[in-house]
N, C-alpha and C. Protein backbone atom coordinates (compact mmCIF):
# COMPACT_ATOMS: atom_id res chain seq x y z
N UNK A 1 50.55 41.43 -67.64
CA UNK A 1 50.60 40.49 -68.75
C UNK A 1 50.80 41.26 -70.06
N UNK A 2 51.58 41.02 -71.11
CA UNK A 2 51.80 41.19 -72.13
C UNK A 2 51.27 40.93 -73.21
N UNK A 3 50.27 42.46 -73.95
CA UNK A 3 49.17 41.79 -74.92
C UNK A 3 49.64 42.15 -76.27
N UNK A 4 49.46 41.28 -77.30
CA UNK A 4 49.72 41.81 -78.28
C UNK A 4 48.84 41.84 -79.28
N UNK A 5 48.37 42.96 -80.06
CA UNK A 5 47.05 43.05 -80.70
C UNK A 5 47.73 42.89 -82.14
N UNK A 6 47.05 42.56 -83.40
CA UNK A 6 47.45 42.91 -84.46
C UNK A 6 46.34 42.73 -85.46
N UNK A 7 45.99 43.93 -85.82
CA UNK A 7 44.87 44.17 -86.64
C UNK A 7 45.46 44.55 -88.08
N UNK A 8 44.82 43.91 -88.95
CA UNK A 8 45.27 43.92 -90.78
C UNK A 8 43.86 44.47 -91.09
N UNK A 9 44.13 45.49 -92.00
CA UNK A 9 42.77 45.77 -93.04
C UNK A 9 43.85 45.29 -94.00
N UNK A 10 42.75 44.66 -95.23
CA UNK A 10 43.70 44.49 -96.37
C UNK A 10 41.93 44.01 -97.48
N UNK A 11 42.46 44.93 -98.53
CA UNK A 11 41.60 44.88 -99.23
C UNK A 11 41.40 44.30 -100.71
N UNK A 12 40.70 43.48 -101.46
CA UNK A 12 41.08 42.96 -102.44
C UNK A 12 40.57 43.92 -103.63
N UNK A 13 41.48 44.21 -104.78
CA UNK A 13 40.86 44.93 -106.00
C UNK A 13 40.66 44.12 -107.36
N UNK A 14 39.58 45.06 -107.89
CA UNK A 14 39.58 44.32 -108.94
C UNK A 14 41.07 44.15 -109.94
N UNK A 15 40.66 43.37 -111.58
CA UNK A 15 41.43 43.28 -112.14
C UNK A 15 42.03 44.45 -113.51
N UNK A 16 41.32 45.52 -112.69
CA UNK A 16 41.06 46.74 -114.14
C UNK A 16 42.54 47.66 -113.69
N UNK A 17 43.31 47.32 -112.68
CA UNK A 17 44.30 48.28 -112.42
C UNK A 17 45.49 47.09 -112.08
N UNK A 18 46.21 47.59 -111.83
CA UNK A 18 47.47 46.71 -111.53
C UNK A 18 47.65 46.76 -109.85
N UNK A 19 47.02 45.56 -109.05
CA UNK A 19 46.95 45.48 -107.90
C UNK A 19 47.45 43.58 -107.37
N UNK A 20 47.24 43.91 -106.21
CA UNK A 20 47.58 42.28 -105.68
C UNK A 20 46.73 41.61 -106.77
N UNK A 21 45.79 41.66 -106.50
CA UNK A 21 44.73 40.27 -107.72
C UNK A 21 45.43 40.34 -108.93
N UNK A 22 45.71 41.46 -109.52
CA UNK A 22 46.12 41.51 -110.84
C UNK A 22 47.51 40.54 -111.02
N UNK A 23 48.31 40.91 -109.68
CA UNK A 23 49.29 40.03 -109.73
C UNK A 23 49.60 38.24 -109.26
N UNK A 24 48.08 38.02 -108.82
CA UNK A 24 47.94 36.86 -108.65
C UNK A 24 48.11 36.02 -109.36
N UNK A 25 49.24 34.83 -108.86
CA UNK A 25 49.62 33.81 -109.77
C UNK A 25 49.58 32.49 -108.98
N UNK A 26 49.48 30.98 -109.49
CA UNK A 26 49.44 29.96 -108.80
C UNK A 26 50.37 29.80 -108.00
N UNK A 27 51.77 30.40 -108.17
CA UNK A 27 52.69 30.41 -107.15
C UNK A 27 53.25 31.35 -107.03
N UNK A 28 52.38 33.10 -106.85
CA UNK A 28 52.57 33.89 -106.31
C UNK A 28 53.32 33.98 -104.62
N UNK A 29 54.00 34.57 -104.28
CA UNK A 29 54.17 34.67 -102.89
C UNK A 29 53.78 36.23 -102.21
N UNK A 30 53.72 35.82 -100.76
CA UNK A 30 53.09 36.93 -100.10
C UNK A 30 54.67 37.71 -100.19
N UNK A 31 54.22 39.14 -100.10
CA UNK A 31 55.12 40.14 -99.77
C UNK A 31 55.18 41.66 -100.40
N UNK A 32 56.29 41.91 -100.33
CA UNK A 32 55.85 43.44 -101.22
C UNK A 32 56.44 43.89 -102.64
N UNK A 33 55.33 44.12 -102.96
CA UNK A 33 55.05 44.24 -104.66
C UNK A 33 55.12 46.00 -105.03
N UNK A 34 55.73 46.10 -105.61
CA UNK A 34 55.92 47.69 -106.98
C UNK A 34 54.59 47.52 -107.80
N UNK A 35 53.62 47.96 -107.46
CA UNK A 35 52.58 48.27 -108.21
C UNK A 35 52.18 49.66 -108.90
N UNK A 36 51.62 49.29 -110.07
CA UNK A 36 51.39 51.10 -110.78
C UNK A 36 49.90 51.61 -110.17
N UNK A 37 50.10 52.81 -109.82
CA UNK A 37 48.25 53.57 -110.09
C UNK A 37 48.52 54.88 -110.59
N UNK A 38 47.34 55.06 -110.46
CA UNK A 38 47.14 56.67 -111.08
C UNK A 38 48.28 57.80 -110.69
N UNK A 39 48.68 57.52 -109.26
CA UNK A 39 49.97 58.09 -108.17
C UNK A 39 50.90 57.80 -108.73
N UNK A 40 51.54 56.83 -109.52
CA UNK A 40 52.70 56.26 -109.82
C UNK A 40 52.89 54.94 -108.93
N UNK A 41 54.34 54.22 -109.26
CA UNK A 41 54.67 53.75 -108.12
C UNK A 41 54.61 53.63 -106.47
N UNK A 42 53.23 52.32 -106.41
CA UNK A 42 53.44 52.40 -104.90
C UNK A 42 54.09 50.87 -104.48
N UNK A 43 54.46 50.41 -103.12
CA UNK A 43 54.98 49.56 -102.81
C UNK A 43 54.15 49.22 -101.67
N UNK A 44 53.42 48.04 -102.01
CA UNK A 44 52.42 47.40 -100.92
C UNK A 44 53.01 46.00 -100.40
N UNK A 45 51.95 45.83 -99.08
CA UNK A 45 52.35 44.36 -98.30
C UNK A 45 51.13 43.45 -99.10
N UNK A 46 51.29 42.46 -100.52
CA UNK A 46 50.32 41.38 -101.09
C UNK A 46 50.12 40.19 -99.98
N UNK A 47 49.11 39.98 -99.42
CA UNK A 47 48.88 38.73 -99.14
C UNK A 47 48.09 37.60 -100.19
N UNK A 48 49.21 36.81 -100.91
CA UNK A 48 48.45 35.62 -102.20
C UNK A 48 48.09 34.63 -101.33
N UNK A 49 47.79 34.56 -100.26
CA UNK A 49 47.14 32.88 -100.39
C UNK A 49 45.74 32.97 -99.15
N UNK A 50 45.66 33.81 -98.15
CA UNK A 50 44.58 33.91 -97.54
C UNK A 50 43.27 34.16 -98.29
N UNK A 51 42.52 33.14 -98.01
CA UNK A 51 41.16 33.29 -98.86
C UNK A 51 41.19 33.50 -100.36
N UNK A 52 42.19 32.78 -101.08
CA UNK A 52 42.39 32.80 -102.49
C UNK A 52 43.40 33.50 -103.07
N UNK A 53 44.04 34.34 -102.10
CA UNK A 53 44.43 35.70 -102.76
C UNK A 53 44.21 37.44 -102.89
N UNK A 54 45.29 37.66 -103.43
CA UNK A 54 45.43 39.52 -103.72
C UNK A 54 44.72 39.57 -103.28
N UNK A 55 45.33 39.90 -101.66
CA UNK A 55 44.89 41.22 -100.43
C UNK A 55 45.94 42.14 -100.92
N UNK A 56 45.63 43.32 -100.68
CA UNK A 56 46.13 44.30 -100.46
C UNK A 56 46.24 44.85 -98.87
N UNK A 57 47.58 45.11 -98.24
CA UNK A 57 47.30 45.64 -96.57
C UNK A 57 47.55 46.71 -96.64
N UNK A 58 46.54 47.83 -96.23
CA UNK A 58 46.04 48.80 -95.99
C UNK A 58 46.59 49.03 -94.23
N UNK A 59 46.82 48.52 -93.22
CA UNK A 59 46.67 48.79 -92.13
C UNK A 59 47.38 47.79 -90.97
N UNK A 60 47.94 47.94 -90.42
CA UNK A 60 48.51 47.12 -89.46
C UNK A 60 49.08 48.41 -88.54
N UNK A 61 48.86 47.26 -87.19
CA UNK A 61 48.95 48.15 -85.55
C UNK A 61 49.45 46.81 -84.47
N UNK A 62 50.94 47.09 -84.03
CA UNK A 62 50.93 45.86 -83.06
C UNK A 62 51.14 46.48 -81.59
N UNK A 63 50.40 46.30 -80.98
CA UNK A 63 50.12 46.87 -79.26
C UNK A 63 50.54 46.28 -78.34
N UNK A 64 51.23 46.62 -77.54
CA UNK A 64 51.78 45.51 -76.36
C UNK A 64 51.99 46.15 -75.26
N UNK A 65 50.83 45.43 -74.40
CA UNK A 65 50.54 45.55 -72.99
C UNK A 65 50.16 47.13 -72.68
N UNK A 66 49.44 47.60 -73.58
CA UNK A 66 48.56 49.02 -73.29
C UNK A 66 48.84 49.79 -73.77
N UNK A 67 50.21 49.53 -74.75
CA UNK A 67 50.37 51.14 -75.41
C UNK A 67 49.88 51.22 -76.21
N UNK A 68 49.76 52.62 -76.86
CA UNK A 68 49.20 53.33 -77.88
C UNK A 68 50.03 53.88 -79.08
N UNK A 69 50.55 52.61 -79.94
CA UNK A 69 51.97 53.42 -80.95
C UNK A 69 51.68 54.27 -81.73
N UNK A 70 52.43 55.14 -82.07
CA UNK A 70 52.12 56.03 -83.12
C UNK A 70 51.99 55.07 -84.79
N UNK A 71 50.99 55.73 -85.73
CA UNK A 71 50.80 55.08 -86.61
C UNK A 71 51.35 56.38 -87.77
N UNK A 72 52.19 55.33 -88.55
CA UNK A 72 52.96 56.51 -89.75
C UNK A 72 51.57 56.45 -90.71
N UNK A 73 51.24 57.92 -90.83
CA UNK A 73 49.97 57.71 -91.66
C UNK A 73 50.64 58.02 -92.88
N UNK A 74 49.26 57.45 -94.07
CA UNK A 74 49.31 57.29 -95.67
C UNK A 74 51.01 56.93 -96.28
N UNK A 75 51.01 55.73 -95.08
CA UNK A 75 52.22 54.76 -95.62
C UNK A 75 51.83 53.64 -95.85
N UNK A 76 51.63 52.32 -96.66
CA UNK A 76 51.03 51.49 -96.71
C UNK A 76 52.10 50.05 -96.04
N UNK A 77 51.37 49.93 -94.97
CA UNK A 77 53.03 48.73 -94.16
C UNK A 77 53.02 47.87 -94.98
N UNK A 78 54.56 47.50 -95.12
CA UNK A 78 55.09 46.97 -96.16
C UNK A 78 55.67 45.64 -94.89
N UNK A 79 55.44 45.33 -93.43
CA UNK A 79 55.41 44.33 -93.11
C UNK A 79 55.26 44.14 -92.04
N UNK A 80 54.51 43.42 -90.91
CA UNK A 80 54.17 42.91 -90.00
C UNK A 80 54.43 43.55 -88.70
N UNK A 81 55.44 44.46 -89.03
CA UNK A 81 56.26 45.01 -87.99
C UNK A 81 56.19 46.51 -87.53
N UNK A 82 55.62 47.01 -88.87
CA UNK A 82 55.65 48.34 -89.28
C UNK A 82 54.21 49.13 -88.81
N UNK A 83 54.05 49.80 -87.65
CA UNK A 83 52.66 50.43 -87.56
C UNK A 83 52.36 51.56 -88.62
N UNK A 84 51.96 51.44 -89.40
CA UNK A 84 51.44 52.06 -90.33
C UNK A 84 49.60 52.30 -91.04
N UNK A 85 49.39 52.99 -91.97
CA UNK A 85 48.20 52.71 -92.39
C UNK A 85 47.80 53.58 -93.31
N UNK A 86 47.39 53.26 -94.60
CA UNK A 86 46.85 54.20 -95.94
C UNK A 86 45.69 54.32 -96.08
N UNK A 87 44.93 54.88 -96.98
CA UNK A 87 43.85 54.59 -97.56
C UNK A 87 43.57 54.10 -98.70
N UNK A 88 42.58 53.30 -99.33
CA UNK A 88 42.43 53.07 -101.18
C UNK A 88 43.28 54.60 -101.92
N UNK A 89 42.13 55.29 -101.67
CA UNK A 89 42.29 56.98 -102.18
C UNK A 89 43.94 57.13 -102.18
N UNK A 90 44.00 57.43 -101.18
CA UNK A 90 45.99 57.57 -101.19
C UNK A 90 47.12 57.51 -102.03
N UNK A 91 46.55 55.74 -102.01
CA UNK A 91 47.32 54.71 -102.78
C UNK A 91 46.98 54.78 -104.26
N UNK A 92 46.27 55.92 -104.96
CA UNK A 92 45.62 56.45 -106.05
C UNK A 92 45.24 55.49 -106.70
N UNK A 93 44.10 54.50 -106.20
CA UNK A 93 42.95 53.63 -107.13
C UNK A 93 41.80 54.28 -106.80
N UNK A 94 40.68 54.07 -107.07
CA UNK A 94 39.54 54.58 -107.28
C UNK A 94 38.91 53.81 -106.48
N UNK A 95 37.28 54.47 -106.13
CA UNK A 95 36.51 53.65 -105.16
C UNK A 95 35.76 52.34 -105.81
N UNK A 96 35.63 52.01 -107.10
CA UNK A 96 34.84 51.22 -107.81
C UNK A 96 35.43 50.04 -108.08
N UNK A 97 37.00 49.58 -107.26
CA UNK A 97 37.73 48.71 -107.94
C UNK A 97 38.03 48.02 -106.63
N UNK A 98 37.29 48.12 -105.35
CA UNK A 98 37.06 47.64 -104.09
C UNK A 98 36.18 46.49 -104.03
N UNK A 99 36.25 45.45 -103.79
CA UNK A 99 35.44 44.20 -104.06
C UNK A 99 35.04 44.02 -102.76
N UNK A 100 36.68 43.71 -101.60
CA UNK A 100 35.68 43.48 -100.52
C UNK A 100 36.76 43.59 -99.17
N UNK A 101 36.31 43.93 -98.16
CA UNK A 101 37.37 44.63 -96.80
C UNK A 101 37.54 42.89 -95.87
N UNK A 102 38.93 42.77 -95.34
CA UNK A 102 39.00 41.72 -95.01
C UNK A 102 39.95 41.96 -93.37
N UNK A 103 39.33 41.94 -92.29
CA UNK A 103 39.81 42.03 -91.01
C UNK A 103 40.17 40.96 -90.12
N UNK A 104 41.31 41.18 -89.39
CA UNK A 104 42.35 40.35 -88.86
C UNK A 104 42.65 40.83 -87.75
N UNK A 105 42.18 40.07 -86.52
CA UNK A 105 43.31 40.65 -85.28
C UNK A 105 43.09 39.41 -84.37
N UNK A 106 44.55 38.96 -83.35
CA UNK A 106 44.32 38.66 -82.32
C UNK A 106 44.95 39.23 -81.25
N UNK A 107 45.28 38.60 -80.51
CA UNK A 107 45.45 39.18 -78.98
C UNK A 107 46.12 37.95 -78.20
N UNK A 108 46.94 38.39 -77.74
CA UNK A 108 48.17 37.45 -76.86
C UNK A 108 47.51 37.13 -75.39
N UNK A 109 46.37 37.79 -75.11
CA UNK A 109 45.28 37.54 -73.99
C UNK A 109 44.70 36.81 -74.01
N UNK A 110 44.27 36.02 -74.83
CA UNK A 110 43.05 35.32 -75.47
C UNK A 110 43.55 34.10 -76.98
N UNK A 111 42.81 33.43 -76.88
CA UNK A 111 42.79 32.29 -77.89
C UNK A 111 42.33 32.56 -79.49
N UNK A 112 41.70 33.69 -79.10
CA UNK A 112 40.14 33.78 -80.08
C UNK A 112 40.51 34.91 -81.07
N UNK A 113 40.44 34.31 -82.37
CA UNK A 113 40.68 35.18 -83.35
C UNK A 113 39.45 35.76 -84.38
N UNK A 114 39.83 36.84 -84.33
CA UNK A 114 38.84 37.60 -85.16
C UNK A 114 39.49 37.64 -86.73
N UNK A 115 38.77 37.07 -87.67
CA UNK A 115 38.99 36.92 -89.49
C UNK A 115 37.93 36.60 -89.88
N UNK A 116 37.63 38.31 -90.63
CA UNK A 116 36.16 38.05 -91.91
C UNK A 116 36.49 38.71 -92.50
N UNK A 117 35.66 38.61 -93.53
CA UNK A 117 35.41 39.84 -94.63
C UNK A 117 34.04 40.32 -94.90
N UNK A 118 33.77 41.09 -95.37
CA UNK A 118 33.00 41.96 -95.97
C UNK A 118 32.60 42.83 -97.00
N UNK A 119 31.59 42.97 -97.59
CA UNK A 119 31.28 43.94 -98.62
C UNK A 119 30.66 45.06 -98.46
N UNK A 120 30.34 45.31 -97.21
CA UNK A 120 29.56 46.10 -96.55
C UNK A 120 29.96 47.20 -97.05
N UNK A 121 29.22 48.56 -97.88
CA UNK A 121 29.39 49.58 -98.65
C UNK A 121 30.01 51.01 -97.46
N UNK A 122 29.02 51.03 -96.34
CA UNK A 122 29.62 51.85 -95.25
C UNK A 122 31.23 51.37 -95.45
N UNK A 123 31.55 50.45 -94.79
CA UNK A 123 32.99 49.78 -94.09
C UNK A 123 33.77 49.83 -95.47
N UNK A 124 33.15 49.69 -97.08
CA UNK A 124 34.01 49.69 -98.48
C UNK A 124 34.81 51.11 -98.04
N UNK A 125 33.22 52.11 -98.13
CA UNK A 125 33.65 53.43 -98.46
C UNK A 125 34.86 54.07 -97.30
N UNK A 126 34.88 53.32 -96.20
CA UNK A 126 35.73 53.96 -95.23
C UNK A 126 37.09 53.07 -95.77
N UNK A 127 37.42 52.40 -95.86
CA UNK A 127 38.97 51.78 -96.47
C UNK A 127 39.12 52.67 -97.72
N UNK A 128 38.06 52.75 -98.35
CA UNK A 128 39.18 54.10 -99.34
C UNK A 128 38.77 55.28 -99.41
N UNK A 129 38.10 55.89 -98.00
CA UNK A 129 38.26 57.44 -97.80
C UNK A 129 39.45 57.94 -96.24
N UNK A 130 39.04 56.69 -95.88
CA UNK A 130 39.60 56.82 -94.27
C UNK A 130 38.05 57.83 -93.41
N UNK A 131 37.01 57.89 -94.34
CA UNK A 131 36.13 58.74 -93.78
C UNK A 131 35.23 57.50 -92.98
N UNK A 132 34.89 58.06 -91.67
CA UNK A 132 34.23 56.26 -90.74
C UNK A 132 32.79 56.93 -90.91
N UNK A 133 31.61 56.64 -91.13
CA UNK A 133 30.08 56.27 -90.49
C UNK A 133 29.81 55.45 -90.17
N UNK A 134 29.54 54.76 -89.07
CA UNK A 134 29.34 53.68 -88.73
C UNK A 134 28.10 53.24 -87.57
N UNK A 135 27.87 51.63 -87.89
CA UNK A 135 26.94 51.56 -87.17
C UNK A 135 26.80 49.91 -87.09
N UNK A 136 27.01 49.64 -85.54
CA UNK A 136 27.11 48.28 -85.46
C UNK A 136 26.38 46.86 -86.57
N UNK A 137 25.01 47.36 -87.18
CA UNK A 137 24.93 46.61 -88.24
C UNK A 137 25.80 46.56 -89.49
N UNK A 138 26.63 47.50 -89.21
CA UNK A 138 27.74 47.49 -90.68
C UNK A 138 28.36 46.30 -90.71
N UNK A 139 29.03 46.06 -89.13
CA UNK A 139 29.51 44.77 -88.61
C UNK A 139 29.11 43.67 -88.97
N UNK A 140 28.27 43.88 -87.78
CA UNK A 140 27.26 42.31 -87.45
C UNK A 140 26.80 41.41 -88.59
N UNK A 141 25.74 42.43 -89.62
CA UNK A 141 25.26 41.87 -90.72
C UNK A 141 26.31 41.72 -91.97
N UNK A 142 25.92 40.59 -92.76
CA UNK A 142 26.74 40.42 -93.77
C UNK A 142 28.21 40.01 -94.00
N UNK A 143 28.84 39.73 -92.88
CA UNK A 143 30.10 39.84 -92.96
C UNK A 143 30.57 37.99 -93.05
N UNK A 144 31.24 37.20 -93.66
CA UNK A 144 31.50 36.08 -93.93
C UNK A 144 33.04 35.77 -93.30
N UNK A 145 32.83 34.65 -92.31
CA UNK A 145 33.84 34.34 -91.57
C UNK A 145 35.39 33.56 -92.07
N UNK A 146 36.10 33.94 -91.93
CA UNK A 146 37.00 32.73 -92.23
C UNK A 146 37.51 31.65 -91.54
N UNK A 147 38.11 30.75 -92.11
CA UNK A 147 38.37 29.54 -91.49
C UNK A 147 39.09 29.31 -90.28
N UNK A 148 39.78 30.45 -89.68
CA UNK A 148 40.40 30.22 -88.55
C UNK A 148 39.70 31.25 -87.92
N UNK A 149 38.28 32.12 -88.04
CA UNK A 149 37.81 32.76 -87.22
C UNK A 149 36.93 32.13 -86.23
N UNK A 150 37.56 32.76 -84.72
CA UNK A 150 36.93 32.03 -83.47
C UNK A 150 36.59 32.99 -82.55
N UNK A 151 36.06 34.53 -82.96
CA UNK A 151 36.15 35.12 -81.85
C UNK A 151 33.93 35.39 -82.15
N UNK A 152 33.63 36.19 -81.69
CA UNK A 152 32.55 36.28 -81.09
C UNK A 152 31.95 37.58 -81.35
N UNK A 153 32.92 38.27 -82.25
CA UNK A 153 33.00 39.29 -82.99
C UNK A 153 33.14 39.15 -84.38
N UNK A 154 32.60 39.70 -85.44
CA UNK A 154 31.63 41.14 -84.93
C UNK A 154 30.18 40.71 -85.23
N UNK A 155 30.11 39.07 -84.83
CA UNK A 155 28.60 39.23 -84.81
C UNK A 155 27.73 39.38 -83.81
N UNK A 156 28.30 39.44 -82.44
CA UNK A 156 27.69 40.20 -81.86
C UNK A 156 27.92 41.51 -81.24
N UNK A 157 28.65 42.21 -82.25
CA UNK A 157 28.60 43.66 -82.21
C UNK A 157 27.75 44.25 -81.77
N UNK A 158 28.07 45.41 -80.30
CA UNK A 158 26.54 45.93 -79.61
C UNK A 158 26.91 47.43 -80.45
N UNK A 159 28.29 48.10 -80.26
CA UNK A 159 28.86 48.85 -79.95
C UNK A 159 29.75 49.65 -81.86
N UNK A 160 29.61 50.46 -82.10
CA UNK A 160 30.40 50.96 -83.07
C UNK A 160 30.84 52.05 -82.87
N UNK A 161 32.04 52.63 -83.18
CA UNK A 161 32.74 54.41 -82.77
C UNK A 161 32.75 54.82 -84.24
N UNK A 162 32.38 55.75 -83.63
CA UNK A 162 32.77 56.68 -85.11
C UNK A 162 33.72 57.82 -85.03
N UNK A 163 34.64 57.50 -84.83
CA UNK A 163 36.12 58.09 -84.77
C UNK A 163 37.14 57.44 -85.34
N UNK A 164 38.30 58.16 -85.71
CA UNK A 164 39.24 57.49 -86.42
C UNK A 164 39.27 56.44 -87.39
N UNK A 165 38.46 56.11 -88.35
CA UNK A 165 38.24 55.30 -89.06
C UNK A 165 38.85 53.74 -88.84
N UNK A 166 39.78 53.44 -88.98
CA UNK A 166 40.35 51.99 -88.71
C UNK A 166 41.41 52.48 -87.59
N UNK A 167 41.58 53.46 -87.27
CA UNK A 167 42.55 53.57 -87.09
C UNK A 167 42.34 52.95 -84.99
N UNK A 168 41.47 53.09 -85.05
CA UNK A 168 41.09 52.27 -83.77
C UNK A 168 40.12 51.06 -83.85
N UNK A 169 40.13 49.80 -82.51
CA UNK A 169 39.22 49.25 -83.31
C UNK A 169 37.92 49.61 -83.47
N UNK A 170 37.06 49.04 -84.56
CA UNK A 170 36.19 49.66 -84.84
C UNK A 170 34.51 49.11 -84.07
N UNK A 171 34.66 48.31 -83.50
CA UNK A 171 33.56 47.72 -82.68
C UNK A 171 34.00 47.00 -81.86
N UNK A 172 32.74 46.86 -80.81
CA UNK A 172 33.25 45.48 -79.83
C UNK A 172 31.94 45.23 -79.40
């Protein structure tokens, strides 16, 4: 059977730099935006309308039927298609302009979708170091569901790795 996974980190920033939020407008559209930071010119994937607005995607991985793709690191995917994945740091914003980490995946196996977010300071600091500590309450606790989330995760998270930062998933 043919599975297809697709996991989004995408993170929202404040309004003190020129990011998705900053560029949030009532009829903003999703896609990719020329934004300034400290780096210069970067070119990100904005999601404007999930949960209000300016996501920033940090991360996307699409898997099918067991493989393991290579991920172009400290590229920020610029679309749906693209296995890629950055960090905050990278993308030269700072750690203080991180509001809150917002995770996405389903699976062509299953019905059940996993979408929350979080503020959780562990899980902040790893989206903009790529550095992981982790520990299944990072998960479990605190994390606020969204409206099409139906999976069973991560609140009952037994399990956390501390390897590869996002770059695998991070609990089950």
């Amino acid at each position: 059977m043919l599975t297809v996974s697709l996991l989004l980190t995408l993170i929202s920033l404040s309004d003190a730099a020129q990011t998705c939020s900053s560029r949030l407008r009532g009829n903003s559209n999703d896609g990719v935006y020329y934004l300034t930071t400290a780096k210069g010119k970067v070119n990100v994937c904005c999601d404007m309308h999930t949960d209000k607005g300016g996501w920033t995607q940090l991360y996307n991985c699409i898997r099918e039927g067991g493989t393991n793709p290579v991920l172009v690191p400290d590229v920020a995917p610029l679309s749906l298609y693209l296995n890629s994945h950055t960090t905050v740091e990278s993308m030269g914003y700072t750690h203080d302009l991180i509001r809150e980490d917002r995770f996405e995946r389903t699976s062509a196996s299953h019905s059940r979708k996993v979408h929350f977010k979080t503020a959780e300071p562990h899980i902040i600091h790893t989206a903009y170091s790529g550095k992981k500590k982790n520990h299944p309450s990072y998960w479990s606790d605190g994390f606020i569901p969204l409206s099409d989330h139906t999976a069973y995760l991560p609140e009952s998270t037994n399990h956390a790795y501390n390897s590869g930062a996002f770059l695998e998933f991070p609990f089950r």
